[in-house]
C-alpha atoms as a PDB file:
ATOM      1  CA  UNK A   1       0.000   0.000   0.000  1.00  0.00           C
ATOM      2  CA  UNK A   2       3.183   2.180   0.690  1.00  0.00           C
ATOM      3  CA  UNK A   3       4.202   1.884  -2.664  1.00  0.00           C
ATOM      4  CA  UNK A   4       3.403   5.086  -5.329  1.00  0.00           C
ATOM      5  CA  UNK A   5       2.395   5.399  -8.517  1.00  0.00           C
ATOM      6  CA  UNK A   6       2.622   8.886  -8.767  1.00  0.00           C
ATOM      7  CA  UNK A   7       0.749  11.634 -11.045  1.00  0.00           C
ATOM      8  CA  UNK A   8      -1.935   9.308 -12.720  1.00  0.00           C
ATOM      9  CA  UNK A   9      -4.769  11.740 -12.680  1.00  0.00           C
ATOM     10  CA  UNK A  10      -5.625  13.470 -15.670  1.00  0.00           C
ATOM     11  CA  UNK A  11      -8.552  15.731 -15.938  1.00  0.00           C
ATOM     12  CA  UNK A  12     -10.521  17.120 -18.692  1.00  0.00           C
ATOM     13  CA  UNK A  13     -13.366  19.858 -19.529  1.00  0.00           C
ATOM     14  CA  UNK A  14     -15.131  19.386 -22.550  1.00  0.00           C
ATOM     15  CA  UNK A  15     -13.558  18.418 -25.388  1.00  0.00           C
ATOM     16  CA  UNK A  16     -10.554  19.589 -24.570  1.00  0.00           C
ATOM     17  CA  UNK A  17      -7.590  17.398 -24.109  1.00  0.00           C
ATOM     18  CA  UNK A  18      -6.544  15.883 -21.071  1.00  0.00           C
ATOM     19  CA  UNK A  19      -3.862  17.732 -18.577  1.00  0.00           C
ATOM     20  CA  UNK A  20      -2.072  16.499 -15.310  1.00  0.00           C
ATOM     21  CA  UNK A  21      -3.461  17.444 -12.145  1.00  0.00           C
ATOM     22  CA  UNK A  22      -1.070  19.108  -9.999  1.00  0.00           C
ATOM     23  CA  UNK A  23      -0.625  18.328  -6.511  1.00  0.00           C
ATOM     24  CA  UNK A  24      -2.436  21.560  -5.547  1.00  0.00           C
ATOM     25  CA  UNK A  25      -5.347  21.011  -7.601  1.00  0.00           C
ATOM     26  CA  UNK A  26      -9.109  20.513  -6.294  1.00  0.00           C
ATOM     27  CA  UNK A  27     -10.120  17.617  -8.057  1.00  0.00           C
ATOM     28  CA  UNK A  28     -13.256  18.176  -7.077  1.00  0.00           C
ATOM     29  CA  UNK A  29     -12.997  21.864  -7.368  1.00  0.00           C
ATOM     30  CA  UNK A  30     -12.399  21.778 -11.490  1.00  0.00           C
ATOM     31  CA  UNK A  31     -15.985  20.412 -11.993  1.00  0.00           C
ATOM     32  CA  UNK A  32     -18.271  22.180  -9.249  1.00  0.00           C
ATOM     33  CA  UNK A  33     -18.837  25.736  -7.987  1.00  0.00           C
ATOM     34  CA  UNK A  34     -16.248  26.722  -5.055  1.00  0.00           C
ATOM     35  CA  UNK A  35     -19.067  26.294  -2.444  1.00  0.00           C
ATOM     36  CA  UNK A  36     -19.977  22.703  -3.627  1.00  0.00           C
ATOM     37  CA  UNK A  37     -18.145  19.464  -2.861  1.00  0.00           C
ATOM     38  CA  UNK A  38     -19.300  17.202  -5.426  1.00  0.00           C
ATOM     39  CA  UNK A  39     -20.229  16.681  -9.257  1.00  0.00           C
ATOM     40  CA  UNK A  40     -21.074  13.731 -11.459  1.00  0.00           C
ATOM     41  CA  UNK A  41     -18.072  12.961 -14.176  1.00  0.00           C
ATOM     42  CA  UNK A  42     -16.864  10.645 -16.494  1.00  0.00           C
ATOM     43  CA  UNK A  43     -14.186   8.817 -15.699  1.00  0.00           C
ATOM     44  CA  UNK A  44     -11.406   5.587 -16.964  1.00  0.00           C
ATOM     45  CA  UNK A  45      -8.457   4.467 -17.579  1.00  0.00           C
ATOM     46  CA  UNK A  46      -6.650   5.833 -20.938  1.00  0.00           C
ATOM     47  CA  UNK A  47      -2.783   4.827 -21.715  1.00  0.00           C
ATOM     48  CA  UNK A  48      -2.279   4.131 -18.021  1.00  0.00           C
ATOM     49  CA  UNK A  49      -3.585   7.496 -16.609  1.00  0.00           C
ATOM     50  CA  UNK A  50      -7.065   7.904 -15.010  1.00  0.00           C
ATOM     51  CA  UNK A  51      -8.809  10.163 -16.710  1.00  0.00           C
ATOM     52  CA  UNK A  52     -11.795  12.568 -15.192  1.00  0.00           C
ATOM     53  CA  UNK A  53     -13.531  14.635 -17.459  1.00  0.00           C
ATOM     54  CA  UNK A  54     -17.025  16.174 -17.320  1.00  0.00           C
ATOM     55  CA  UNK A  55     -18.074  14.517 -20.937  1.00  0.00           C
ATOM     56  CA  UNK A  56     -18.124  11.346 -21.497  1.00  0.00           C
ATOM     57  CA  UNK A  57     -15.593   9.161 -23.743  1.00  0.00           C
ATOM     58  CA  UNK A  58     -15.057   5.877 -25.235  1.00  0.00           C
ATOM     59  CA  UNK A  59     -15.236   3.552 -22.013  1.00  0.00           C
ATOM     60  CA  UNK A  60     -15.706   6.012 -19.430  1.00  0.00           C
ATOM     61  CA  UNK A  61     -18.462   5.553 -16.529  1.00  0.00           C
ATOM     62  CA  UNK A  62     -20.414   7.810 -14.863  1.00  0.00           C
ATOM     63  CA  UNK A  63     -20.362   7.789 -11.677  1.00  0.00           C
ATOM     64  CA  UNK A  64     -20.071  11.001  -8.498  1.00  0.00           C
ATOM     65  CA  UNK A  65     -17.108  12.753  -6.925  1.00  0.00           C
ATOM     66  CA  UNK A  66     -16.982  14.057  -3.788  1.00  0.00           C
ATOM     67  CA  UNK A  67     -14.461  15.604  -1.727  1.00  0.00           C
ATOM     68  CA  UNK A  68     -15.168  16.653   2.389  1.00  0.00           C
ATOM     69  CA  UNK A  69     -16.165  20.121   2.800  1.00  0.00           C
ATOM     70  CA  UNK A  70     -13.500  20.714   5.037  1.00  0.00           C
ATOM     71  CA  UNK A  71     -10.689  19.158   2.799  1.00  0.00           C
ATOM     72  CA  UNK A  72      -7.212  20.922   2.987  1.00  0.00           C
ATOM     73  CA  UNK A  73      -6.783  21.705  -0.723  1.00  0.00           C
ATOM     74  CA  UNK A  74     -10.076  24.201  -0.843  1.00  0.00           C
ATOM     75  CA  UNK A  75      -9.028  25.519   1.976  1.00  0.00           C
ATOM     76  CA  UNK A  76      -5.470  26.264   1.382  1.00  0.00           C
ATOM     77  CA  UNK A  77      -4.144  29.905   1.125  1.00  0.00           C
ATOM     78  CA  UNK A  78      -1.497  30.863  -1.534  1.00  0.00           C
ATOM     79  CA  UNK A  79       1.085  31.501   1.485  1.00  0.00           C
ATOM     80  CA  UNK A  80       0.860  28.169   2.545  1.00  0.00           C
ATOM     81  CA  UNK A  81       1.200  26.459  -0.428  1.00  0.00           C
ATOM     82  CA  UNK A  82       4.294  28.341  -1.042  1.00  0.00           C
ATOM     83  CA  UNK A  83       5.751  27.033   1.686  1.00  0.00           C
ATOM     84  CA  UNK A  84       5.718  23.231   0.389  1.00  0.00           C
ATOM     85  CA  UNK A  85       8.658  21.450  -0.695  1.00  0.00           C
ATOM     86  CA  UNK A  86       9.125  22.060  -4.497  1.00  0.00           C
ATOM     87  CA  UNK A  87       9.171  17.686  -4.715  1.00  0.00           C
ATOM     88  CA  UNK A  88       5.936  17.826  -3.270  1.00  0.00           C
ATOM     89  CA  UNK A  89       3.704  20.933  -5.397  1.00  0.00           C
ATOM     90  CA  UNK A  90       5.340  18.611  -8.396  1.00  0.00           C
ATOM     91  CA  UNK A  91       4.215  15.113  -7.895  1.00  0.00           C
ATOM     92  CA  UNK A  92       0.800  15.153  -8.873  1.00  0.00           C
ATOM     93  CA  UNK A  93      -2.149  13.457  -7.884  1.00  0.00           C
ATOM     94  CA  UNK A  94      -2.409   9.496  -7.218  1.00  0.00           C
ATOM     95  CA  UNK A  95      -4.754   6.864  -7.495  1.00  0.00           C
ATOM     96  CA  UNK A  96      -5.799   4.630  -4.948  1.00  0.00           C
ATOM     97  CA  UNK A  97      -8.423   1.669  -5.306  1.00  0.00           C
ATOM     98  CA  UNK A  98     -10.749   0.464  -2.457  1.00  0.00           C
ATOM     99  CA  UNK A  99     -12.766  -2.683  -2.389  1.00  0.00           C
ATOM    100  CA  UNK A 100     -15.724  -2.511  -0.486  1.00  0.00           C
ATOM    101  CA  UNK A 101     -16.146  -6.785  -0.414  1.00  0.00           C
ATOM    102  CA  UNK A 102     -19.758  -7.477   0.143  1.00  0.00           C
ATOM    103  CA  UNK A 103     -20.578 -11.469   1.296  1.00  0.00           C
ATOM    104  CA  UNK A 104     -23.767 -13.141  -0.005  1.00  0.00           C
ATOM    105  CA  UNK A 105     -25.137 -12.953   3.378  1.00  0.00           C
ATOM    106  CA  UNK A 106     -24.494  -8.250   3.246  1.00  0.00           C
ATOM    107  CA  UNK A 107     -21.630  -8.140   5.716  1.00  0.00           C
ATOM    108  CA  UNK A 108     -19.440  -5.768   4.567  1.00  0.00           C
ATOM    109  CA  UNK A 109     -15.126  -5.942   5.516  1.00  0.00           C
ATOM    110  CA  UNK A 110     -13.384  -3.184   7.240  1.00  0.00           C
ATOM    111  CA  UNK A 111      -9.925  -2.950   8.037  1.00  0.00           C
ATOM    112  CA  UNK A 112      -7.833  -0.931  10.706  1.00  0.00           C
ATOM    113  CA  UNK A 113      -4.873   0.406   9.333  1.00  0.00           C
ATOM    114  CA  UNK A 114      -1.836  -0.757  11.412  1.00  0.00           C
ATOM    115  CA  UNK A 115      -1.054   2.398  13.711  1.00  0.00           C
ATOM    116  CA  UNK A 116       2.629   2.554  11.865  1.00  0.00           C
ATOM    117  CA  UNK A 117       1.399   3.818   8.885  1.00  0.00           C
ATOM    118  CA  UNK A 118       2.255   7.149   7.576  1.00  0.00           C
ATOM    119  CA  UNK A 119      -0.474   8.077   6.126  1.00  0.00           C
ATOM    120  CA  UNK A 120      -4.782   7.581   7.944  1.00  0.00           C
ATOM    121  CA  UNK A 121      -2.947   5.211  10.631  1.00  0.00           C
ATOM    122  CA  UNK A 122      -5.569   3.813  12.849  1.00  0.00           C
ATOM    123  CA  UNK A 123      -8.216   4.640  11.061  1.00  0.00           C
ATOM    124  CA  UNK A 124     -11.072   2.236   9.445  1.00  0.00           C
ATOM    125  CA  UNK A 125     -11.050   1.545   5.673  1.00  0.00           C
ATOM    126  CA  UNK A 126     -11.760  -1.205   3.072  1.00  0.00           C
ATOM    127  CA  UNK A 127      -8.834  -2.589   1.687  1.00  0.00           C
ATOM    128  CA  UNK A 128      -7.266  -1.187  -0.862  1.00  0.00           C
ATOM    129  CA  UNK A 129      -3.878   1.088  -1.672  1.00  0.00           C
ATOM    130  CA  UNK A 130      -2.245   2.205  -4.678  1.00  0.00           C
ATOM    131  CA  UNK A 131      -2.695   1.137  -8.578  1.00  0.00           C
ATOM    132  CA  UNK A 132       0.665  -0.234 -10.017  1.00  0.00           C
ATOM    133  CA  UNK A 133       1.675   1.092 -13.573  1.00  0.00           C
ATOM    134  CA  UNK A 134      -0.562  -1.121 -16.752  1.00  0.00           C
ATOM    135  CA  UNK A 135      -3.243  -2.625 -13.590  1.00  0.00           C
ATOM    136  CA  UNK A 136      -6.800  -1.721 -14.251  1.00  0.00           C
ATOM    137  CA  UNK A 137      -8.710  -0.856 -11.575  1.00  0.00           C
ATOM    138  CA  UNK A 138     -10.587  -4.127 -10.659  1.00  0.00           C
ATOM    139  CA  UNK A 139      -6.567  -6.017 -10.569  1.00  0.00           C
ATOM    140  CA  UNK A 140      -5.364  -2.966  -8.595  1.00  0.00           C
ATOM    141  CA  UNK A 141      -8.508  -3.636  -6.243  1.00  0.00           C
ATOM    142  CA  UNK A 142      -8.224  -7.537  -6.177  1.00  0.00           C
ATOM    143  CA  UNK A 143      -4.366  -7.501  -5.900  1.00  0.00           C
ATOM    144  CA  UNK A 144      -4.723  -5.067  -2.870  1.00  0.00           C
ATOM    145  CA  UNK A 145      -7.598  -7.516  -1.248  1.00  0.00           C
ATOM    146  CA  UNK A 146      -4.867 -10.149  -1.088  1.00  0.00           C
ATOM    147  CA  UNK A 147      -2.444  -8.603  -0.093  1.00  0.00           C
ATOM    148  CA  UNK A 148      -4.420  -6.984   2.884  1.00  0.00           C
ATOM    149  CA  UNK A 149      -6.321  -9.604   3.649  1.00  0.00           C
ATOM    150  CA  UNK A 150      -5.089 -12.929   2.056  1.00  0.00           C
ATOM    151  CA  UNK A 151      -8.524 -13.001   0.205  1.00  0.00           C
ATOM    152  CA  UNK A 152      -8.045 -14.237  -3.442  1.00  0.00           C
ATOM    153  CA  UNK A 153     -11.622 -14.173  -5.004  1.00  0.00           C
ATOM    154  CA  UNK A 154     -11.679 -16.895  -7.342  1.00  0.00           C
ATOM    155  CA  UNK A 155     -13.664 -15.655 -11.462  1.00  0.00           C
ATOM    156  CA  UNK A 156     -16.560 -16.313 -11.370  1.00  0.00           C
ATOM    157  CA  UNK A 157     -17.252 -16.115  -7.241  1.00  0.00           C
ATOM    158  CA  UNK A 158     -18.035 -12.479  -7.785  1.00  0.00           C
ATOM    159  CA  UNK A 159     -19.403  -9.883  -9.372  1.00  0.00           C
ATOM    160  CA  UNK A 160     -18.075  -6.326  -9.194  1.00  0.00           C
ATOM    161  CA  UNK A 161     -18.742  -2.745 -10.026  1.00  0.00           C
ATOM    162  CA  UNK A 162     -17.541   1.075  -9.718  1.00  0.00           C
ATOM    163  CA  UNK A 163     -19.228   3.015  -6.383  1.00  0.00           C
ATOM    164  CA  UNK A 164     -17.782   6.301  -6.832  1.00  0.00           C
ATOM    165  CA  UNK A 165     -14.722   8.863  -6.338  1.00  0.00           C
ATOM    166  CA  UNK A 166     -13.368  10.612  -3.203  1.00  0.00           C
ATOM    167  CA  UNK A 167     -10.685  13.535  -3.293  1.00  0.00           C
ATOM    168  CA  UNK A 168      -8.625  12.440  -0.180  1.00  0.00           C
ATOM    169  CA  UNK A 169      -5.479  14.477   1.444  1.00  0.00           C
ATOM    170  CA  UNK A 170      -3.869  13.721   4.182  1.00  0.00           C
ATOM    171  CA  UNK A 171      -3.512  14.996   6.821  1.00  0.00           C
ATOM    172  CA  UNK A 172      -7.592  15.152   6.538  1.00  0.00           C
ATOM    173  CA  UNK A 173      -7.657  19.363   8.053  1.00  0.00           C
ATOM    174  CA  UNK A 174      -5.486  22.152   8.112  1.00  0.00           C
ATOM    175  CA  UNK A 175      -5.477  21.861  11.218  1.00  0.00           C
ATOM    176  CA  UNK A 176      -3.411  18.747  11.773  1.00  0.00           C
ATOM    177  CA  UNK A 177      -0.798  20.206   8.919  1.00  0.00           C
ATOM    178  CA  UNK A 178       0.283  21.501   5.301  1.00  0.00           C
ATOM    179  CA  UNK A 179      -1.003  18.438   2.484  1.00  0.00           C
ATOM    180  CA  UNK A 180       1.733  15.553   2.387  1.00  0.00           C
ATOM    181  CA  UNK A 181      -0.590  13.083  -0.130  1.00  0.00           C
ATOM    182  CA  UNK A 182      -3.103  13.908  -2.280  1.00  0.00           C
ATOM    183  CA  UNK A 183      -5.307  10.852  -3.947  1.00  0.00           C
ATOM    184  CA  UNK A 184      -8.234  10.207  -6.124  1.00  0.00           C
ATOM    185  CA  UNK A 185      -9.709   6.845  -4.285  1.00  0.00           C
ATOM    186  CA  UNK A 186     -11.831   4.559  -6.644  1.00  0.00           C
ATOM    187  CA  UNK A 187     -14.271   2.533  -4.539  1.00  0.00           C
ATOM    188  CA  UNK A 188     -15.222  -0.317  -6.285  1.00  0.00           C
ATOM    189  CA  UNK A 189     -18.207  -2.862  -5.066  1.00  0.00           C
ATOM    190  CA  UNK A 190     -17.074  -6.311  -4.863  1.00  0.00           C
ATOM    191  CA  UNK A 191     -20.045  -8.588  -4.602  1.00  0.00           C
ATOM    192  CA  UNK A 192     -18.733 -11.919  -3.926  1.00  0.00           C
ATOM    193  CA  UNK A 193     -20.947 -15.474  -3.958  1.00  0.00           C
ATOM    194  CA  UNK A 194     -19.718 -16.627  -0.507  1.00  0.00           C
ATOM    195  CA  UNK A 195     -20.620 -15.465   3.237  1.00  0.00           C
ATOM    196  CA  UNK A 196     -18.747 -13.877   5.581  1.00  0.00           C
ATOM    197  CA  UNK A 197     -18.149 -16.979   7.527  1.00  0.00           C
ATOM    198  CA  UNK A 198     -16.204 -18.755   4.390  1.00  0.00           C
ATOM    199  CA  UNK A 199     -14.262 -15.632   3.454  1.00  0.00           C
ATOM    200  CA  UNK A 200     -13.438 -15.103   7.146  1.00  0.00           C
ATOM    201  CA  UNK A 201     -11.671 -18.628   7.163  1.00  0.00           C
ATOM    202  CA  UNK A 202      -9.103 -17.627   4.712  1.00  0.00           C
ATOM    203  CA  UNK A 203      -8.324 -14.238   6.269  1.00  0.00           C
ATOM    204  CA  UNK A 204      -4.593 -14.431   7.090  1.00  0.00           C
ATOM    205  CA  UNK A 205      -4.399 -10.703   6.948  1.00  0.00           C
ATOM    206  CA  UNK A 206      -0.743  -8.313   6.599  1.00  0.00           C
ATOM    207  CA  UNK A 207      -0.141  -7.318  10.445  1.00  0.00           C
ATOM    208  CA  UNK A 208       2.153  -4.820   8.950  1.00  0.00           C
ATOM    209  CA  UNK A 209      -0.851  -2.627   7.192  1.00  0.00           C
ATOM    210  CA  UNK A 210      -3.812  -4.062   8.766  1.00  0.00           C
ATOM    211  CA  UNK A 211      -4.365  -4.578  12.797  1.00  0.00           C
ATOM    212  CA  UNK A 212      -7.821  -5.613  12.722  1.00  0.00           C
ATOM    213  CA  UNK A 213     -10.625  -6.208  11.103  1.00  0.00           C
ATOM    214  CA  UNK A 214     -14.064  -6.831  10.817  1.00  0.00           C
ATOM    215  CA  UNK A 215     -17.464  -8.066   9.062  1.00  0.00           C
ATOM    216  CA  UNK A 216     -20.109  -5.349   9.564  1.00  0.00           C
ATOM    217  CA  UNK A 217     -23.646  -5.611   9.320  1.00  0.00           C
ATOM    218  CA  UNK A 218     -26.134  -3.643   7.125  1.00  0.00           C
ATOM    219  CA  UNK A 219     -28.312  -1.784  10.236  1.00  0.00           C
ATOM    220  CA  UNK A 220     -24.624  -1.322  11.799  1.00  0.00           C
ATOM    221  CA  UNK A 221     -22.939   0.249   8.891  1.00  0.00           C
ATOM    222  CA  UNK A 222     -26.198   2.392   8.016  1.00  0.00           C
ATOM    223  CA  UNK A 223     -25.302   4.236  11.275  1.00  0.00           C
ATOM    224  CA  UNK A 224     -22.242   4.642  10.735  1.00  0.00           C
ATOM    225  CA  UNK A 225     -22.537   6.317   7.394  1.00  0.00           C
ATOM    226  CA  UNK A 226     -25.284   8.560   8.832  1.00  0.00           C
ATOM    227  CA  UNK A 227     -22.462  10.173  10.484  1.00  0.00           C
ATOM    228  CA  UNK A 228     -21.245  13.385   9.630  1.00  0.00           C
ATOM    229  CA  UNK A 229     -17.985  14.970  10.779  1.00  0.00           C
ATOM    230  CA  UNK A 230     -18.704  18.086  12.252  1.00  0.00           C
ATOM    231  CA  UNK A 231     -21.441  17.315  14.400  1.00  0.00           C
ATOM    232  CA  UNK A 232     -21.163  16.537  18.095  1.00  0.00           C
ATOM    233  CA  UNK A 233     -21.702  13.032  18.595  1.00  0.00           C
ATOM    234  CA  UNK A 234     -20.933  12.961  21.992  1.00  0.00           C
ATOM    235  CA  UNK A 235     -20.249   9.144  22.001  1.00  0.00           C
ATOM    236  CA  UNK A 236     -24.008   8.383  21.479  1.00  0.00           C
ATOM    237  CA  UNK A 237     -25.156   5.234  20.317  1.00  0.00           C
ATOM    238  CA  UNK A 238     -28.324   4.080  18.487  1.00  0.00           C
ATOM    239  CA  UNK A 239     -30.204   2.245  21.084  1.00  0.00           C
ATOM    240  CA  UNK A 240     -30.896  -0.503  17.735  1.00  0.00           C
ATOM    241  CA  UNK A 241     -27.199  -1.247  17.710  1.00  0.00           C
ATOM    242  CA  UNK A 242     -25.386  -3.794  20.167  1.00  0.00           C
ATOM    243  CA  UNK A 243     -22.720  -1.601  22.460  1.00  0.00           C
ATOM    244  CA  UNK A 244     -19.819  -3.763  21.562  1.00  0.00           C
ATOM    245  CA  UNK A 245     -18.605  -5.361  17.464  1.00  0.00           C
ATOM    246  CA  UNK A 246     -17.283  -8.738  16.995  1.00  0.00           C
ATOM    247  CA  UNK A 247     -13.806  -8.305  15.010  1.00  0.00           C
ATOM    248  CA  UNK A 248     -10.550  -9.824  15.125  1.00  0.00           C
ATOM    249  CA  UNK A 249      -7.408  -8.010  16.209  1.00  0.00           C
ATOM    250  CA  UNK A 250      -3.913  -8.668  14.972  1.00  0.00           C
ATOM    251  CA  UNK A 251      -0.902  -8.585  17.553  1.00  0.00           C
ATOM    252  CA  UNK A 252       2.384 -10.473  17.981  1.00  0.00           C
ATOM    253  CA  UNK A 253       1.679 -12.658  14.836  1.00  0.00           C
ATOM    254  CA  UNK A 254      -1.456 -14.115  16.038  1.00  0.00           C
ATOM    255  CA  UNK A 255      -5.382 -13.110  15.091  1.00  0.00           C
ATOM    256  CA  UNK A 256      -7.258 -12.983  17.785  1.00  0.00           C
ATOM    257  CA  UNK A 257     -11.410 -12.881  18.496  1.00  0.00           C
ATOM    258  CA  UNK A 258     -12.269  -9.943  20.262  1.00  0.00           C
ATOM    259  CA  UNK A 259     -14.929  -6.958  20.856  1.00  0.00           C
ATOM    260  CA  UNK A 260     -14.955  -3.537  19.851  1.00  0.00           C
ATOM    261  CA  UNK A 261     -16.799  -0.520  21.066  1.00  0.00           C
ATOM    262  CA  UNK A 262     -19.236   0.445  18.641  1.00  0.00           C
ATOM    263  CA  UNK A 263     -18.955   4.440  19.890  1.00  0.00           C
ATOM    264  CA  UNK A 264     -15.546   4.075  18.046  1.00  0.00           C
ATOM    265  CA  UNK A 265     -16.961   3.112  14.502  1.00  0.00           C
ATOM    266  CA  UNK A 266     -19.685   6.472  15.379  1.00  0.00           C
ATOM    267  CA  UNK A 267     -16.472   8.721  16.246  1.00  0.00           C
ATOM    268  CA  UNK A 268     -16.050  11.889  13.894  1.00  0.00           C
ATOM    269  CA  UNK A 269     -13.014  13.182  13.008  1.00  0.00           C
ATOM    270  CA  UNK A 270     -11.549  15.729  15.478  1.00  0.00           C
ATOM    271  CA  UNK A 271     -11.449  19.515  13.829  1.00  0.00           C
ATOM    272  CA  UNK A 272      -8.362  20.214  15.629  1.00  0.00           C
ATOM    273  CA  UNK A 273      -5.619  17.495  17.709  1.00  0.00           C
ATOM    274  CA  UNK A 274      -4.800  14.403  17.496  1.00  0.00           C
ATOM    275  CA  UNK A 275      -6.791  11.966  15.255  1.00  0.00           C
ATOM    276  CA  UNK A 276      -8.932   9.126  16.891  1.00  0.00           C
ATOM    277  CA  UNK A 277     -10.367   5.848  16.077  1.00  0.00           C
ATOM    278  CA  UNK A 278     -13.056   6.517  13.509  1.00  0.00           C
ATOM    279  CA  UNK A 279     -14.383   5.160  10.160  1.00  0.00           C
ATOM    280  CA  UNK A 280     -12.905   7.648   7.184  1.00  0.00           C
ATOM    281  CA  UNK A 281     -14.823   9.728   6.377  1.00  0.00           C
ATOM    282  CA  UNK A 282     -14.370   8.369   2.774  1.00  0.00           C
ATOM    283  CA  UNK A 283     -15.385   4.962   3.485  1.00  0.00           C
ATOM    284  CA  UNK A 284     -18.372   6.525   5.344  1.00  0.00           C
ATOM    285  CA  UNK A 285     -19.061   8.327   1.464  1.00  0.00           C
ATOM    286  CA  UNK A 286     -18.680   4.750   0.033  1.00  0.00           C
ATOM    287  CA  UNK A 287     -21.432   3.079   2.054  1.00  0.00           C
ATOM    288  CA  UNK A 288     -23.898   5.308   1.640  1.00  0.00           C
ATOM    289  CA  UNK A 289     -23.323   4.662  -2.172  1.00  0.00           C
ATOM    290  CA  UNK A 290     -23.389   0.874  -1.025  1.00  0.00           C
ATOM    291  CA  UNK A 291     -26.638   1.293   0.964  1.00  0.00           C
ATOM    292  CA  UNK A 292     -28.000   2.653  -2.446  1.00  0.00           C
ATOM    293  CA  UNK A 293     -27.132  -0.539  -4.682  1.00  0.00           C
ATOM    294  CA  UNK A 294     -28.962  -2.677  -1.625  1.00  0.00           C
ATOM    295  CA  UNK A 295     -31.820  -0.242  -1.818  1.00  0.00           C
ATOM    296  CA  UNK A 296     -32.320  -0.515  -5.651  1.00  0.00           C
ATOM    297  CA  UNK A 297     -31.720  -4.400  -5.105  1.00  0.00           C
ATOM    298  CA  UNK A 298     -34.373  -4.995  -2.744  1.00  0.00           C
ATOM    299  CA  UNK A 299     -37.152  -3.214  -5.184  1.00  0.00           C
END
């Protein structure tokens, strides 16, 4: 996941052709008023970049982008970007692919990023990292699964499509620091023909990016992407959801059954300090997306 494949993102208006987005860049920002945080594009892989453009073109889909309305890169003044390394204002933007792996049985997998990580340590995510130069997306997706997770998802087992985009920086708010990464995350919908309970038994998961993880239910993950960062939550809980979450926790080598607060998986992300223990507030974009696809598939 640590390794880059740096500058992929093209973008494009019209017909006009498509230009490297600089590190500096709103994504987001170069298809929707200044005030707004999200537009529908086009969007696909051409000659190893990923191109976003606001027309369509020969094997693009359609599909939303979204950044956080507190994300650094709208907010950043001139002065501050011109304090950034010259390296870093040059790099571009990357691309990052995230699988969220539905079971047959609508538990969805969530990871914990080991708490070494440089970049969203600690924090709750699908599984997924950078694309690798000549991968399409759905290799990029199902060669991070493995990796992550030990999960190879055999053809045929599973059926898959595109959820949508999210502009990611990190660190998340000013407030925590000047931009060090900037990604365009592809969440991509893995629907796979087995339940939780097989998958789970050939989890042998990467203790060096991933320190726990768990299989989430559809009443438990509708909570937590009803949360919005921003709002006091004050540690409340839903009195329809259990207090505690069945996952399994990585440490010393060995994965071990345990229980997990589920005031944790509700936390929002801090506007100022340290981070805490949350669900991104990316992945919380990507199941409400998913909660859509089960809504239009129980009609």
């Amino acid at each position: 996941m640590e390794s880059l494949a740096r500058g992929l993102v093209r973008l494009a208006k019209g017909s006009a052709r498509p230009e490297r987005a600089g590190f500096l860049q709103s994504i987001t920002g170069h298809f929707c008023a200044p005030h707004e945080d999200e537009a529908m594009v086009s969007c696909g892989l051409d000659q190893n970049q990923f191109v976003i453009s606001d027309s369509e073109f020969p094997g693009s889909t359609r599909i939303l982008l979204k950044r956080p309305s507190f994300c650094p890169i709208k907010h950043l003044e001139e002065r501050q970007a011109a304090t950034l390394p010259e390296a870093l204002r040059g790099r571009g933007v990357d691309v990052g692919v995230a699988v969220v792996l539905q079971s047959v049985d609508r538990r969805v997998l969530l990871t914990r990023r080991a708490k070494n990580l440089s970049i969203f340590p600690n924090i709750w995510v699908p599984p997924g990292g950078h694309m690798e130069p000549d991968e399409q997306l759905l290799e990029a997706g199902l060669r991070e699964l493995q990796e992550e997770t030990g999960l190879r998802l055999e053809p045929g087992r599973f059926s898959w499509t595109m959820l949508g985009l999210w502009e990611s920086v990190y660190p998340p708010t000013l407030s925590r620091g000047l931009p060090r990464r900037h990604h365009v995350v592809v969440y991509l919908l893995l629907l796979s023909t087995e339940s939780h309970r097989q998958l789970q038994t050939r989890i042998k998961a990467d203790g060096s990016e991933v320190s726990a993880y768990a299989w989430l239910e559809p009443h438990v993950l509708e909570c937590i992407a009803a949360v919005e960062d921003g709002a006091e939550n004050m540690g409340h809980v839903p009195s329809n959801l259990p207090p505690t979450i069945k996952a399994t926790e990585l440490s010393g080598g060995s994965a071990q059954p345990t229980e997990l607060p589920i005031a944790t998986f509700l936390n929002t992300a801090p506007a100022a300090g340290e981070d805490v223990e949350r669900v991104s507030t990316g992945t919380r974009f990507a199941l409400r997306l998913w909660l859509d696809t089960l809504a239009v598939r129980d009609k």
